[in-house]
C-alpha atoms as a PDB file:
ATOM      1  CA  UNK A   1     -17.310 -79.327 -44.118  1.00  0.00           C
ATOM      2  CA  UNK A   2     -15.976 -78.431 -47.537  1.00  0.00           C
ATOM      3  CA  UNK A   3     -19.478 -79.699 -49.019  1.00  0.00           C
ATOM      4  CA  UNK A   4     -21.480 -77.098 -47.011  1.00  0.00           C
ATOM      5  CA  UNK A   5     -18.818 -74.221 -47.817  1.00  0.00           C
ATOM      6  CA  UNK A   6     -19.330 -74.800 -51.576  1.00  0.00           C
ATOM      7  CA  UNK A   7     -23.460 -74.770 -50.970  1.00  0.00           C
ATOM      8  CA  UNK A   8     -22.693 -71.721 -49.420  1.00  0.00           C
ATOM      9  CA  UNK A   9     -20.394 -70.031 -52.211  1.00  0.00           C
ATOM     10  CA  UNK A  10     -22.584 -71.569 -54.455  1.00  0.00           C
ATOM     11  CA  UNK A  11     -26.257 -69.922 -53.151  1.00  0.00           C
ATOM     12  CA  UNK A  12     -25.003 -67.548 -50.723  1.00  0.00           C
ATOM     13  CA  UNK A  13     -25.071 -64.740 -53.323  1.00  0.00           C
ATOM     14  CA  UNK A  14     -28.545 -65.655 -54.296  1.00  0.00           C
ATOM     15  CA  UNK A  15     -30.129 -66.256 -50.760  1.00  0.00           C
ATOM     16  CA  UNK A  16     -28.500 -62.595 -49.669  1.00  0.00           C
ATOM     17  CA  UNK A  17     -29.991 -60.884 -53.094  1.00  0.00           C
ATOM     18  CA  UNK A  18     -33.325 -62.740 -51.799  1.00  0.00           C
ATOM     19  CA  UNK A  19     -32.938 -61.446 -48.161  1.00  0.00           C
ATOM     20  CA  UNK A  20     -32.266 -57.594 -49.331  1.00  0.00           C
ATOM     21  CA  UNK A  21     -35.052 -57.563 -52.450  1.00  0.00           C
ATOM     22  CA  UNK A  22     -37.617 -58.195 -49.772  1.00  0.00           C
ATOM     23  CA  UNK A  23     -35.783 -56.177 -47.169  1.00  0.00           C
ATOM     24  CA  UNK A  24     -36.243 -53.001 -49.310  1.00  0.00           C
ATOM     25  CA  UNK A  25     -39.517 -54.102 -50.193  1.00  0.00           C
ATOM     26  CA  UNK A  26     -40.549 -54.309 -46.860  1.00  0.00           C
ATOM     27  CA  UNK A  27     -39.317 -51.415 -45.490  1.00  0.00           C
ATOM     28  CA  UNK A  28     -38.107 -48.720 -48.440  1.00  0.00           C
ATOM     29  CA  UNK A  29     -40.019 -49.215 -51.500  1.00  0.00           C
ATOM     30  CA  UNK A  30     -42.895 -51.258 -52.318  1.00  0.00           C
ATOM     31  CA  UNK A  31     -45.593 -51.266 -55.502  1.00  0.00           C
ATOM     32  CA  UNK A  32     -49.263 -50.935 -54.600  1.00  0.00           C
ATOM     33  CA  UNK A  33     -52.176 -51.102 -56.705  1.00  0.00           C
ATOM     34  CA  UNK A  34     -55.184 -48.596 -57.012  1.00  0.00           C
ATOM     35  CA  UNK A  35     -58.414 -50.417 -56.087  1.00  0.00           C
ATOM     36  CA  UNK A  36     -61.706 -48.924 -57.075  1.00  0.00           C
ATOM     37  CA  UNK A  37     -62.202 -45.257 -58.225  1.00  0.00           C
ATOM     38  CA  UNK A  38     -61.931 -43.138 -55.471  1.00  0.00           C
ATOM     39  CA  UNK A  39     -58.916 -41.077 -56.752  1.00  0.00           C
ATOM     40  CA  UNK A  40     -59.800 -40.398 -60.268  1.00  0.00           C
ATOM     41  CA  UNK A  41     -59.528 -38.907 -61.884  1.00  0.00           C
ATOM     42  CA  UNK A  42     -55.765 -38.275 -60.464  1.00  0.00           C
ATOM     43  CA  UNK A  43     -55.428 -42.225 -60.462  1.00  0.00           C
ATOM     44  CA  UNK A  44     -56.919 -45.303 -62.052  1.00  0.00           C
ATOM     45  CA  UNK A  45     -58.020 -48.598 -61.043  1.00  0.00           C
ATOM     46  CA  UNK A  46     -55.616 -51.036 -61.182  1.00  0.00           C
ATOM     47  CA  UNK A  47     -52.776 -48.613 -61.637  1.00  0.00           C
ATOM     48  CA  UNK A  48     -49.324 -49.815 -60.159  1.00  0.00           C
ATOM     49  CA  UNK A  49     -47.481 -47.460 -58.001  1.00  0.00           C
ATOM     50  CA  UNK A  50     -44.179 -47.241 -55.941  1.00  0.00           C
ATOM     51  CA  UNK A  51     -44.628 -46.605 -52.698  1.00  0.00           C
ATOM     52  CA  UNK A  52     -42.320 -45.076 -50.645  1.00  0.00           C
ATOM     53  CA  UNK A  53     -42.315 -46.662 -47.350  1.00  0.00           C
ATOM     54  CA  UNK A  54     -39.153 -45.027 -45.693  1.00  0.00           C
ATOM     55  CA  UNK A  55     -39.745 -41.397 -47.337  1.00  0.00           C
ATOM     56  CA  UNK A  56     -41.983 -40.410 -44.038  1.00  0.00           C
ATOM     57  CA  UNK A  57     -39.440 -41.572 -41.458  1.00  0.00           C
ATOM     58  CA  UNK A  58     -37.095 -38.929 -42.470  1.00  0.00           C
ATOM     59  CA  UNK A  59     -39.558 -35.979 -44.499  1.00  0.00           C
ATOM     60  CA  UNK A  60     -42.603 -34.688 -42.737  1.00  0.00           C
ATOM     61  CA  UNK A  61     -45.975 -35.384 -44.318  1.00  0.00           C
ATOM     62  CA  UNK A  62     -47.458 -32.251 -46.255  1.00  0.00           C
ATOM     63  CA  UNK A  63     -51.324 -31.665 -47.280  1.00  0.00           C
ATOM     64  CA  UNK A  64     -51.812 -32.553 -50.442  1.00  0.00           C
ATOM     65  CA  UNK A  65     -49.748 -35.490 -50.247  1.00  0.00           C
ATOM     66  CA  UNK A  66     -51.360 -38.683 -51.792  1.00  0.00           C
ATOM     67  CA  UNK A  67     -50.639 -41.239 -49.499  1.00  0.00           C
ATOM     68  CA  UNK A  68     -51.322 -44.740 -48.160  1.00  0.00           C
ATOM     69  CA  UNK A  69     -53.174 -45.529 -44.981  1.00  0.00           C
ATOM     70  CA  UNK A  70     -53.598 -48.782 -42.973  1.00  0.00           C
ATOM     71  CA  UNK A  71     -57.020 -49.057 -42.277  1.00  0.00           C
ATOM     72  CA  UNK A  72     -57.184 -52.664 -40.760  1.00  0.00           C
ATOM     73  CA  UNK A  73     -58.422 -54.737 -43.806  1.00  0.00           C
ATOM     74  CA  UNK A  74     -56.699 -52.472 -46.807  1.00  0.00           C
ATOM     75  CA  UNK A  75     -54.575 -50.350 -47.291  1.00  0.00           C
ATOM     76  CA  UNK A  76     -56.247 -46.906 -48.586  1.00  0.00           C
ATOM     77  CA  UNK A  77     -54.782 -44.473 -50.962  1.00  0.00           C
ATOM     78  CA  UNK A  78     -55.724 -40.899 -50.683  1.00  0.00           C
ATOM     79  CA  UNK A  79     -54.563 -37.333 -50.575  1.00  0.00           C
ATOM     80  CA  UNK A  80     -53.551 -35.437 -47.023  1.00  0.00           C
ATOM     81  CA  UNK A  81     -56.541 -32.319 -46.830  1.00  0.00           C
ATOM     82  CA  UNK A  82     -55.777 -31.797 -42.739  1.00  0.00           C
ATOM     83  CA  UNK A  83     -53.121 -31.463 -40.721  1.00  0.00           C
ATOM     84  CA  UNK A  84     -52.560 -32.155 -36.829  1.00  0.00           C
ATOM     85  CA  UNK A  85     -54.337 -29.506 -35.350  1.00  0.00           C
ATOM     86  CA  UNK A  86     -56.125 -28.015 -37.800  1.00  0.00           C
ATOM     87  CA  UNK A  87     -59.752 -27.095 -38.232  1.00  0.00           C
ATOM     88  CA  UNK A  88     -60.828 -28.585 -41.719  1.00  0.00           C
ATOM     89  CA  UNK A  89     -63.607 -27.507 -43.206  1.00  0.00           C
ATOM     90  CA  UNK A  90     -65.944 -27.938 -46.860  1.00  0.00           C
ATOM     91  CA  UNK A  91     -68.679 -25.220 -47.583  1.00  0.00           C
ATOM     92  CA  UNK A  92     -70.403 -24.793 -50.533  1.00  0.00           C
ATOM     93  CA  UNK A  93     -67.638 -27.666 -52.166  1.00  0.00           C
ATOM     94  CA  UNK A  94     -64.951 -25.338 -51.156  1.00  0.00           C
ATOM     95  CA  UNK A  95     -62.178 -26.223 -48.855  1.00  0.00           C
ATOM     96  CA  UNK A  96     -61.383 -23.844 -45.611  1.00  0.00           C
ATOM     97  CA  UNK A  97     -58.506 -24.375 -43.323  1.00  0.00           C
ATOM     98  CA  UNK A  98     -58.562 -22.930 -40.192  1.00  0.00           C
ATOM     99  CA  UNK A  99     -61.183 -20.370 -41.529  1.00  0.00           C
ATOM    100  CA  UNK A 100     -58.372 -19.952 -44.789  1.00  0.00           C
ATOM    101  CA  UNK A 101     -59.644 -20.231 -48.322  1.00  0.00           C
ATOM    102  CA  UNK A 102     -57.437 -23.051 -49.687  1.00  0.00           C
ATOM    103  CA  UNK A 103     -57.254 -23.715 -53.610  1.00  0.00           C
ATOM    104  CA  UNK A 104     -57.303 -27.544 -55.204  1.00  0.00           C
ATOM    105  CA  UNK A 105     -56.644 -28.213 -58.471  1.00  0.00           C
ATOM    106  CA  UNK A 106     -57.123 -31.626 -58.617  1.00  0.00           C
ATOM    107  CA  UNK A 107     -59.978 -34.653 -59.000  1.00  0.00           C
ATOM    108  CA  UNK A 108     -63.533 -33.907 -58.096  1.00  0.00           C
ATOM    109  CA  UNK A 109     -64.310 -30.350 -55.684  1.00  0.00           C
ATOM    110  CA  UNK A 110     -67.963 -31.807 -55.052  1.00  0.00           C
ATOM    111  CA  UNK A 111     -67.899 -32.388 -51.514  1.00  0.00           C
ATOM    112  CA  UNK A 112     -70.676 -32.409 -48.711  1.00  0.00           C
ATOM    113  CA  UNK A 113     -70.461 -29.642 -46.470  1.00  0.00           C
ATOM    114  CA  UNK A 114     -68.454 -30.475 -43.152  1.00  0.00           C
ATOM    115  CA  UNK A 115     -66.370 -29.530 -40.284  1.00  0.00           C
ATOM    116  CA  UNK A 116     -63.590 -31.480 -38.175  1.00  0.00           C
ATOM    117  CA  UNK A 117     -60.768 -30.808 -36.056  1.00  0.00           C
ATOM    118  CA  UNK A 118     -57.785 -32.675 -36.416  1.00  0.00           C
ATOM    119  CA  UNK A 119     -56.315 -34.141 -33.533  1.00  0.00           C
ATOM    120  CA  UNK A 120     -52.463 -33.931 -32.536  1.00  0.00           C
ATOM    121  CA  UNK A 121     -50.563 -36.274 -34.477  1.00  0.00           C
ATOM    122  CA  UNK A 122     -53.203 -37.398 -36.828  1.00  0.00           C
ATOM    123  CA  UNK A 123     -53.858 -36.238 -40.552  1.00  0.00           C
ATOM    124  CA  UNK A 124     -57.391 -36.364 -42.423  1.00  0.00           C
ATOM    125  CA  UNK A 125     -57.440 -37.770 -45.966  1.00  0.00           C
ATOM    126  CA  UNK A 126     -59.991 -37.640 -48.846  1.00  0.00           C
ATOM    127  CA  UNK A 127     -60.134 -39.344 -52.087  1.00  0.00           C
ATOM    128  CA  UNK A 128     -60.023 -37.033 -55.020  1.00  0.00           C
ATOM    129  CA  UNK A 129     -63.551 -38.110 -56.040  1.00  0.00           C
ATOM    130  CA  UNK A 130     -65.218 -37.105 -53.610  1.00  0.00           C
ATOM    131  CA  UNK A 131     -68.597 -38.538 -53.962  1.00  0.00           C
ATOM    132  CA  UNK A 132     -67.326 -41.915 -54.381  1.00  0.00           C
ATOM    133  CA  UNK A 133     -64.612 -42.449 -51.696  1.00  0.00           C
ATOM    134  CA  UNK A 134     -64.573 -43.454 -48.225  1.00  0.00           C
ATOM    135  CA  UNK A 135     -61.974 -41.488 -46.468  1.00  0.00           C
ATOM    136  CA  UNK A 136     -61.554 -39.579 -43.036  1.00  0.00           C
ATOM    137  CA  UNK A 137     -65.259 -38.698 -43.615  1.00  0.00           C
ATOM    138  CA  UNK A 138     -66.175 -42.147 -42.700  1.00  0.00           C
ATOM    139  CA  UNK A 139     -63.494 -43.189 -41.065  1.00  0.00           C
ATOM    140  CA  UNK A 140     -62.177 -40.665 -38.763  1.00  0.00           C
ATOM    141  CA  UNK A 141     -58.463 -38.951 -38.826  1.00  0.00           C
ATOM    142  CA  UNK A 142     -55.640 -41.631 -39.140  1.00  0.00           C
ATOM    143  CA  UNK A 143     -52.887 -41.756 -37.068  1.00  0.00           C
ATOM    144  CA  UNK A 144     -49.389 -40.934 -38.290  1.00  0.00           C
ATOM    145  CA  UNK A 145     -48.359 -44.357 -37.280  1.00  0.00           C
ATOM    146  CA  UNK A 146     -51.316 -45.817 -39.797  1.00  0.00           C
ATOM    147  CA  UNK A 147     -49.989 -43.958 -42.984  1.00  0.00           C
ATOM    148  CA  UNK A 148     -47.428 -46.267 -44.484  1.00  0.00           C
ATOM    149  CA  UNK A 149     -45.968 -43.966 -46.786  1.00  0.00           C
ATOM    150  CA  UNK A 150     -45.966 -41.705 -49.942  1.00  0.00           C
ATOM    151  CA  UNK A 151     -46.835 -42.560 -53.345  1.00  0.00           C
ATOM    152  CA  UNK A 152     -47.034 -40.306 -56.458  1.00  0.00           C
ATOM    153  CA  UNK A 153     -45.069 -43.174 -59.175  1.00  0.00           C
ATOM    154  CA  UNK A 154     -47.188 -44.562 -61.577  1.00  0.00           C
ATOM    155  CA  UNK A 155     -45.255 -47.268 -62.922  1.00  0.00           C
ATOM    156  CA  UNK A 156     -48.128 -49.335 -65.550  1.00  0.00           C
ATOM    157  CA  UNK A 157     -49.866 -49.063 -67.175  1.00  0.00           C
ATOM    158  CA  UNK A 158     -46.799 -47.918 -69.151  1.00  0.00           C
ATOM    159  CA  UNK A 159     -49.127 -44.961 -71.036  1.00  0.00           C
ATOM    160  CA  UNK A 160     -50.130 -43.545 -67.575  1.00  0.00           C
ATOM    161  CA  UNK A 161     -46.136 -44.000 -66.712  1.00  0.00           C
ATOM    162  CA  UNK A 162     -45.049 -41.008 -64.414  1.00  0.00           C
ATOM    163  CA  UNK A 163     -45.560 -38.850 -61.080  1.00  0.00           C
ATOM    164  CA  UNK A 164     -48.982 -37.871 -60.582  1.00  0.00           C
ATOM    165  CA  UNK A 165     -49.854 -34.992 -57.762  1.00  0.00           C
END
């Protein structure tokens, strides 16, 4: 008996630190990395980001948010355009919601004329370059319970270090 209680004084402090690193990687924070090119030119392939898993369970999710989606193989990153509810539209690469003039200031504005409605409870994302991304275009709306969280930390490469919106 006193044999196991030293194992235990003696790893216990290391098995617990094991047990909460992947704790809080699993369900707080988590790094990701940017695969392909459909964000630039806000992001980079192969940049490493936080993401913040937990943020969503307690903030709501805004448009313009760059996010990460589940989308069965991969995980997607992209930016929130719509909404639950709303009527999204492009004309003339110009984004409308619910018949509103919005302003972007970010990535590529070259996008194929469209229109959707948003569903309750769902959100439609688009990569910032738009003629190289498959989004909510192709895929449809995602589900609030498919976005896995937030993510605007670029953490390396260290000269692209910093929050990017």
């Amino acid at each position: 008996m006193d044999k196991i209680k030293s194992i235990i004084k003696e790893y216990g402090p290391y098995v617990i630190t094991i047990i909460l690193v992947l704790l809080v990687k699993k369900f707080v924070v988590s790094p990701i990395k940017v695969n392909g090119t459909s964000m630039m030119t806000t992001l980079h392939d192969g940049d490493i980001m936080i993401l913040n898993i937990i943020g969503y369970r307690f903030e709501k999710i805004n448009r313009f948010d760059i996010v990460v989606v589940d989308e069965g193989n991969e995980y997607l990153i992209k930016r929130v355009i719509g909404l639950p509810g709303e009527e999204i539209e492009y004309k003339d690469n110009q984004l409308y919601v619910n018949g509103k003039k919005i302003r972007e200031n970010y990535g590529s504005q070259e996008t194929e004329d469209f229109k959707v409605k948003v569903k309750k409870n769902s959100y439609f994302v688009l990569g910032d370059n738009r003629t190289n991304s498959l989004d909510s275009r192709y895929f449809g709306a995602f589900q609030k319970n498919r976005i896995i969280g937030k993510t605007s930390l670029i953490i390396f490469p260290f000269n692209r270090f910093g929050e990017k919106k």
